[in-house]
Structures are given as structure tokens and as C-alpha cells.
N, C-alpha and C. Protein backbone atom coordinates (compact mmCIF):
# COMPACT_ATOMS: atom_id res chain seq x y z
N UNK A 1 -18.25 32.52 -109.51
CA UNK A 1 -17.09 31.65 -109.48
C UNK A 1 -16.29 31.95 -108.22
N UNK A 2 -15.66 31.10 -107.70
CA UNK A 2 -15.30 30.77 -106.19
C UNK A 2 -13.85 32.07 -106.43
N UNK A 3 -13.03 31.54 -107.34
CA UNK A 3 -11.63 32.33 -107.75
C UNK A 3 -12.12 33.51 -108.02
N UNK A 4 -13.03 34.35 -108.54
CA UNK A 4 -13.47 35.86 -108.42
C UNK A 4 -14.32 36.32 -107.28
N UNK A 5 -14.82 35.60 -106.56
CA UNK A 5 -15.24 36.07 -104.88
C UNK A 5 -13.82 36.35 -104.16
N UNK A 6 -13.17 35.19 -104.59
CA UNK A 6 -12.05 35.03 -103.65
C UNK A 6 -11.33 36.78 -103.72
N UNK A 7 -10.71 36.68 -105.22
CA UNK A 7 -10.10 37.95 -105.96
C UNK A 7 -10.52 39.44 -105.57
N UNK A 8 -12.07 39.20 -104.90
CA UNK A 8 -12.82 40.45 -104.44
C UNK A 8 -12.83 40.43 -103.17
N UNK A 9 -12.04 39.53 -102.46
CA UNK A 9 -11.83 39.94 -100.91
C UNK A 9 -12.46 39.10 -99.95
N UNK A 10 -13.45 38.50 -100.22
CA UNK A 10 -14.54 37.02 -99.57
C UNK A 10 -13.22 35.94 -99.31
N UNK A 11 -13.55 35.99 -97.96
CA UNK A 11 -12.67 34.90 -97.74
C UNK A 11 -12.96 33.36 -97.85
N UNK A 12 -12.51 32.39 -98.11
CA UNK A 12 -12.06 31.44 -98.74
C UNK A 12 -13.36 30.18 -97.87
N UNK A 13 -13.16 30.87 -96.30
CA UNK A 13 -14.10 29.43 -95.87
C UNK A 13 -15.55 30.17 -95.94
N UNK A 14 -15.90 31.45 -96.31
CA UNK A 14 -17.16 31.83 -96.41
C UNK A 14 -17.73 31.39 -97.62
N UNK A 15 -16.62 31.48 -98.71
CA UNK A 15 -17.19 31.22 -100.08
C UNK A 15 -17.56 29.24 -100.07
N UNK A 16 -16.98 28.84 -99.32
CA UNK A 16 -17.03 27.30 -99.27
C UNK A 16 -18.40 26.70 -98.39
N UNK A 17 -18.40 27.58 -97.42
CA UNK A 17 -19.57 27.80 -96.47
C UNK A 17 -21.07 27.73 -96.98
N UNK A 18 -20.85 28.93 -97.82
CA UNK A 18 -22.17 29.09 -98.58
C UNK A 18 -22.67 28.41 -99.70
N UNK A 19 -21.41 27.84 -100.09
CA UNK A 19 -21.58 26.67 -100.93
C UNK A 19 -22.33 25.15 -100.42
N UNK A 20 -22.48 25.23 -99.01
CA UNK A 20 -22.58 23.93 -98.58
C UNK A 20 -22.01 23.24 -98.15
N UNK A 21 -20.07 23.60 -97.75
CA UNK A 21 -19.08 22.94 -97.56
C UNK A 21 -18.21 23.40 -96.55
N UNK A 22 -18.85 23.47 -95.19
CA UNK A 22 -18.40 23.69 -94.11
C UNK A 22 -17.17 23.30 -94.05
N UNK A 23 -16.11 24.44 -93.40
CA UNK A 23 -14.57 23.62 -93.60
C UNK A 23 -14.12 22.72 -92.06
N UNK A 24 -15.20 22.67 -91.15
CA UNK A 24 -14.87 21.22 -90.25
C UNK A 24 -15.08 20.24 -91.22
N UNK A 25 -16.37 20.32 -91.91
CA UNK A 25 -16.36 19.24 -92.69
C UNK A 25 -15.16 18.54 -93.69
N UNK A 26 -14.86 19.72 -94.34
CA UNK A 26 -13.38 19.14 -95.46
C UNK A 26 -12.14 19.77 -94.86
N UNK A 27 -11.59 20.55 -93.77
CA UNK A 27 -10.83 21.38 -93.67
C UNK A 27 -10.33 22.30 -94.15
N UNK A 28 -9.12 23.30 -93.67
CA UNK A 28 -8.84 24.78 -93.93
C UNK A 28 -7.77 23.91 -95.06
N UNK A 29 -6.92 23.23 -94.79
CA UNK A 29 -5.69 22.83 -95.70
C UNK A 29 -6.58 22.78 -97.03
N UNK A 30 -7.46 21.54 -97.21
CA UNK A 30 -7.85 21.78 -98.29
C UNK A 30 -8.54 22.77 -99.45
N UNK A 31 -9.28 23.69 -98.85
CA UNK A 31 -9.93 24.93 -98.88
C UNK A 31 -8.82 25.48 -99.34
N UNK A 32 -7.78 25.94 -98.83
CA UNK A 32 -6.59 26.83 -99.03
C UNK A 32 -5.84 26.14 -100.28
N UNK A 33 -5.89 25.08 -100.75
CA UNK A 33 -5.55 24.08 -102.13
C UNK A 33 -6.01 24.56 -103.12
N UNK A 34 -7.12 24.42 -102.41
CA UNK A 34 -8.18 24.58 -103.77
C UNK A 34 -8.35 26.17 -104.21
N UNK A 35 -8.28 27.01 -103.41
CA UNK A 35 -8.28 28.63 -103.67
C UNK A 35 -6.79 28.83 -104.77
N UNK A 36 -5.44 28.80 -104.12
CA UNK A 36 -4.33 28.34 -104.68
C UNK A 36 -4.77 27.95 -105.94
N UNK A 37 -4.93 26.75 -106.54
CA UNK A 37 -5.37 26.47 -107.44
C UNK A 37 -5.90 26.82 -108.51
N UNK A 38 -7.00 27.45 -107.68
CA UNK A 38 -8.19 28.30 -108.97
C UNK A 38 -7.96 30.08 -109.24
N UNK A 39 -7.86 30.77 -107.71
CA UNK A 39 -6.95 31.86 -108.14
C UNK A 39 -6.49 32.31 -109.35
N UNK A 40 -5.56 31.62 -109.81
CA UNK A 40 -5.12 32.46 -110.98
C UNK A 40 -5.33 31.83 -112.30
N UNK A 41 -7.22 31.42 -112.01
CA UNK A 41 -7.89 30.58 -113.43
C UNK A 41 -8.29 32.36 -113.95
N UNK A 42 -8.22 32.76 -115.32
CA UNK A 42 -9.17 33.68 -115.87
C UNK A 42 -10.60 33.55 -115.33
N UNK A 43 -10.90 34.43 -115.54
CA UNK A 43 -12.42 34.91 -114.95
C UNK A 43 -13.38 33.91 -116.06
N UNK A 44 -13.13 33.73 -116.99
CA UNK A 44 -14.12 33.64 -118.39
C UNK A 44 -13.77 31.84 -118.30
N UNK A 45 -13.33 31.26 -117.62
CA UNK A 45 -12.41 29.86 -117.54
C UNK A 45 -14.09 29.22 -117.27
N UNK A 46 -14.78 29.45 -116.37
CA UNK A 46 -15.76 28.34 -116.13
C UNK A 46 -16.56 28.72 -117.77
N UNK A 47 -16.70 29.65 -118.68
CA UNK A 47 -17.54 28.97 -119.56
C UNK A 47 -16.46 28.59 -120.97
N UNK A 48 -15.39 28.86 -120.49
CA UNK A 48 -14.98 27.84 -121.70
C UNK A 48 -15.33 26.32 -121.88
N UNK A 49 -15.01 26.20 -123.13
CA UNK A 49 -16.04 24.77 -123.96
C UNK A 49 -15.35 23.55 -123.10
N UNK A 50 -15.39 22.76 -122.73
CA UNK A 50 -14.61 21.42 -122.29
C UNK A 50 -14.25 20.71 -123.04
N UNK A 51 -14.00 21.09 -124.24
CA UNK A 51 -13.06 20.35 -125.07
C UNK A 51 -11.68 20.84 -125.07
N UNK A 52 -11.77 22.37 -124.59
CA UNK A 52 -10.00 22.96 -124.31
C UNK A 52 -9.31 22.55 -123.09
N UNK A 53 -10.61 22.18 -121.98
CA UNK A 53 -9.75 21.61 -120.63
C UNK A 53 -9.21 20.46 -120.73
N UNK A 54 -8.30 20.24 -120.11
CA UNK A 54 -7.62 19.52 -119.91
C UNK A 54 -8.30 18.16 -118.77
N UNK A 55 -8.06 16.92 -118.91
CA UNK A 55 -9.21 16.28 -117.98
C UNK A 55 -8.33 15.57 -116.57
N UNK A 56 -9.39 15.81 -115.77
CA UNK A 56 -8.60 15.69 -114.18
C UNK A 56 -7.63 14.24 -114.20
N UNK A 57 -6.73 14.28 -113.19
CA UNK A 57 -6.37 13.14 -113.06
C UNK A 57 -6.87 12.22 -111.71
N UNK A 58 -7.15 10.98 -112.82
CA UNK A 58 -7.55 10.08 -111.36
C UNK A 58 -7.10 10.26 -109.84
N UNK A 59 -8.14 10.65 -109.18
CA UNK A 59 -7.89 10.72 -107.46
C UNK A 59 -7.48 8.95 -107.19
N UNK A 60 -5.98 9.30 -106.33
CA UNK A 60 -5.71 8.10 -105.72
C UNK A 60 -5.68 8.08 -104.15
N UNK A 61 -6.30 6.83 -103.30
CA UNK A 61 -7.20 6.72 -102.21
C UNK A 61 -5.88 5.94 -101.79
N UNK A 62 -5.60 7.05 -100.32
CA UNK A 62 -4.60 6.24 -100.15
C UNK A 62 -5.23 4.98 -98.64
N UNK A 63 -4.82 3.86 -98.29
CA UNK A 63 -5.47 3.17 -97.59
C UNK A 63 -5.41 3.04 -96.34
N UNK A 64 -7.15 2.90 -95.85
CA UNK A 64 -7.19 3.27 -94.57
C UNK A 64 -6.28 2.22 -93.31
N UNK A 65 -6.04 2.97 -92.21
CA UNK A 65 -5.22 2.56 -91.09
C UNK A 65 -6.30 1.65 -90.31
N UNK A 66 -5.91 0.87 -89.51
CA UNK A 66 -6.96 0.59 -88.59
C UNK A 66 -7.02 1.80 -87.57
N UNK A 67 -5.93 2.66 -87.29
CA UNK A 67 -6.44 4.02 -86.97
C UNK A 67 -7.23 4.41 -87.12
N UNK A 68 -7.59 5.04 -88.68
CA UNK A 68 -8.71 5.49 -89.16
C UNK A 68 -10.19 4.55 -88.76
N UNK A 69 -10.05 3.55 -88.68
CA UNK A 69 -11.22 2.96 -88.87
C UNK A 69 -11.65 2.96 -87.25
N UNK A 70 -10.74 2.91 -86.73
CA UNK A 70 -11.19 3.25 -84.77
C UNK A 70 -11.87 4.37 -84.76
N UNK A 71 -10.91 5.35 -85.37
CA UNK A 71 -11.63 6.84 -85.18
C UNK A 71 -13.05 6.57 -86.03
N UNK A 72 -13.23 6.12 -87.08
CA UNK A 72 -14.37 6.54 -87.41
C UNK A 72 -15.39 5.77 -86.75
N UNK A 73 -15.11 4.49 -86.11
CA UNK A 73 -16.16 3.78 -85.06
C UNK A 73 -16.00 4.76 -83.79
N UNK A 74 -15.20 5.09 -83.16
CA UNK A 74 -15.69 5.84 -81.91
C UNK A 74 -16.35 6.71 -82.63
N UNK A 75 -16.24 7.49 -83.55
CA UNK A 75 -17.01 9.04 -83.90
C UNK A 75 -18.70 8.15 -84.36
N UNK A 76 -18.52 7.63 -84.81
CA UNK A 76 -20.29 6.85 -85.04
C UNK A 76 -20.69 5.99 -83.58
N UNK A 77 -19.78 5.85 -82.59
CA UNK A 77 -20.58 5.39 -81.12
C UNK A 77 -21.29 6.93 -80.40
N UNK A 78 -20.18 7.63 -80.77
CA UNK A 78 -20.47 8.96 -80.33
C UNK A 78 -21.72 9.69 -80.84
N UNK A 79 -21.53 9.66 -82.03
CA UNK A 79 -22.64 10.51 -82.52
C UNK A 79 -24.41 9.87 -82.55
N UNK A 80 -23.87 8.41 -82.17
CA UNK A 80 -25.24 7.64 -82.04
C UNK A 80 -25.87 7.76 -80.41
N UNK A 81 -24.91 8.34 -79.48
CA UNK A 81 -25.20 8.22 -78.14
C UNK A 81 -25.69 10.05 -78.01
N UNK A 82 -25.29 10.90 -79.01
CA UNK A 82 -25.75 12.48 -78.70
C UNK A 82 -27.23 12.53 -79.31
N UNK A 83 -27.01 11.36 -80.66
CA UNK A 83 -28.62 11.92 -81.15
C UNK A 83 -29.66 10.57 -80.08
N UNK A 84 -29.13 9.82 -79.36
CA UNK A 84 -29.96 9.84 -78.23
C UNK A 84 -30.55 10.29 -77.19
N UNK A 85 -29.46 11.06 -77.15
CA UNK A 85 -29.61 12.23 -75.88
C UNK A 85 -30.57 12.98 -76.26
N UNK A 86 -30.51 13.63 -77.68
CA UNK A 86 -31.61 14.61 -77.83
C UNK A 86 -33.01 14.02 -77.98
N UNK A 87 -33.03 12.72 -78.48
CA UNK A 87 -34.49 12.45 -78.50
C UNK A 87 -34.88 11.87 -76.92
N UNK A 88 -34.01 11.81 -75.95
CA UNK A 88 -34.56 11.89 -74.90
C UNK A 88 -35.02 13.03 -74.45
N UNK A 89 -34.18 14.62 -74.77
CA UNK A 89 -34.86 15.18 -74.45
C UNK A 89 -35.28 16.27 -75.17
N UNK A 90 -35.83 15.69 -76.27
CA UNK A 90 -37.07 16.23 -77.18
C UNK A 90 -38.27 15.62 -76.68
N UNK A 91 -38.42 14.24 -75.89
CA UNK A 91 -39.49 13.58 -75.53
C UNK A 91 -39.53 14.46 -73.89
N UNK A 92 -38.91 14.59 -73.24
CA UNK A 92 -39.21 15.77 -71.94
C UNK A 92 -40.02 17.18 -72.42
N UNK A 93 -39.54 17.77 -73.57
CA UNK A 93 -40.03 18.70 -73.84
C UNK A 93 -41.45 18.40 -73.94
């Protein structure tokens, strides 16, 4: 459990890391939420029954900017022009 690595000294973006969840990918703010959060769950909390938890509340999406939507078209012109680059020169190799 992420909250008893944490409790034993593993820091927060290693435990997220190894999980699969690089924190460029989601960031440090959130990482640091979510530690906060779980921290001071009991140790024995992930096998309690799910009928004692309590159930999440709906995530609300707040709406995108045309900001956002620039950034995410330059970042997909971009990333379509690097993985060209490499298969140009994967084909040199």
C-alpha cells in the first residue's frame, strides 16, 4: 500500500513511479494530494470490506480553454515531428 511505503520513508514520486505513474505524467501537486490523503488511512484500510467505505464523489471536469486545446495540438505537431525524426534515423542506422 502506497500510505505504508510512504510511512517507511519511500518517497512519494518513487512509489508512483513504480507504479507506472511517472509524475511528468500526472504531476508533483497531485502526487503530494494524494499521499496527504491516504497517509493517515490505517494500514488494514485496503482490505476492509467495501461495504464500510464510503463511495467516491463524482469527478467534475472542469472545461477545456481553447488554450488548452492549442497546447495540446502544438504538443501532438511536436511529438509527431520527433517520432519522425527517429524513424529517419533508425532507417540511417
Amino acid at each position: 500500500m502506497a500510505a505504508r511505503r510512504y510511512r517507511e520513508g519511500e518517497s512519494p514520486a518513487r512509489i508512483f513511479r513504480e507504479a507506472g505513474l511517472d509524475s511528468a505524467m500526472i504531476g508533483y501537486k497531485r502526487i503530494e494530494r494524494c499521499i496527504a490523503r491516504w497517509r493517515d488511512l490505517p494500514d488494514g484500510d485496503a482490505a476492509a470490506p467495501s461495504a464500510t467505505r464510503v463511495p467516491a464523489a463524482p469527478v467534475r471536469r472542469r472545461a477545456r480553454s481553447s488554450g488548452d486545446r492549442a497546447t495540446v495540438r502544438a504538443l501532438s505537431y511536436r511529438v509527431a515531428e520527433l517520432e519522425g525524426r527517429i524513424a529517419e534515423l533508425e532507417t540511417r542506422l
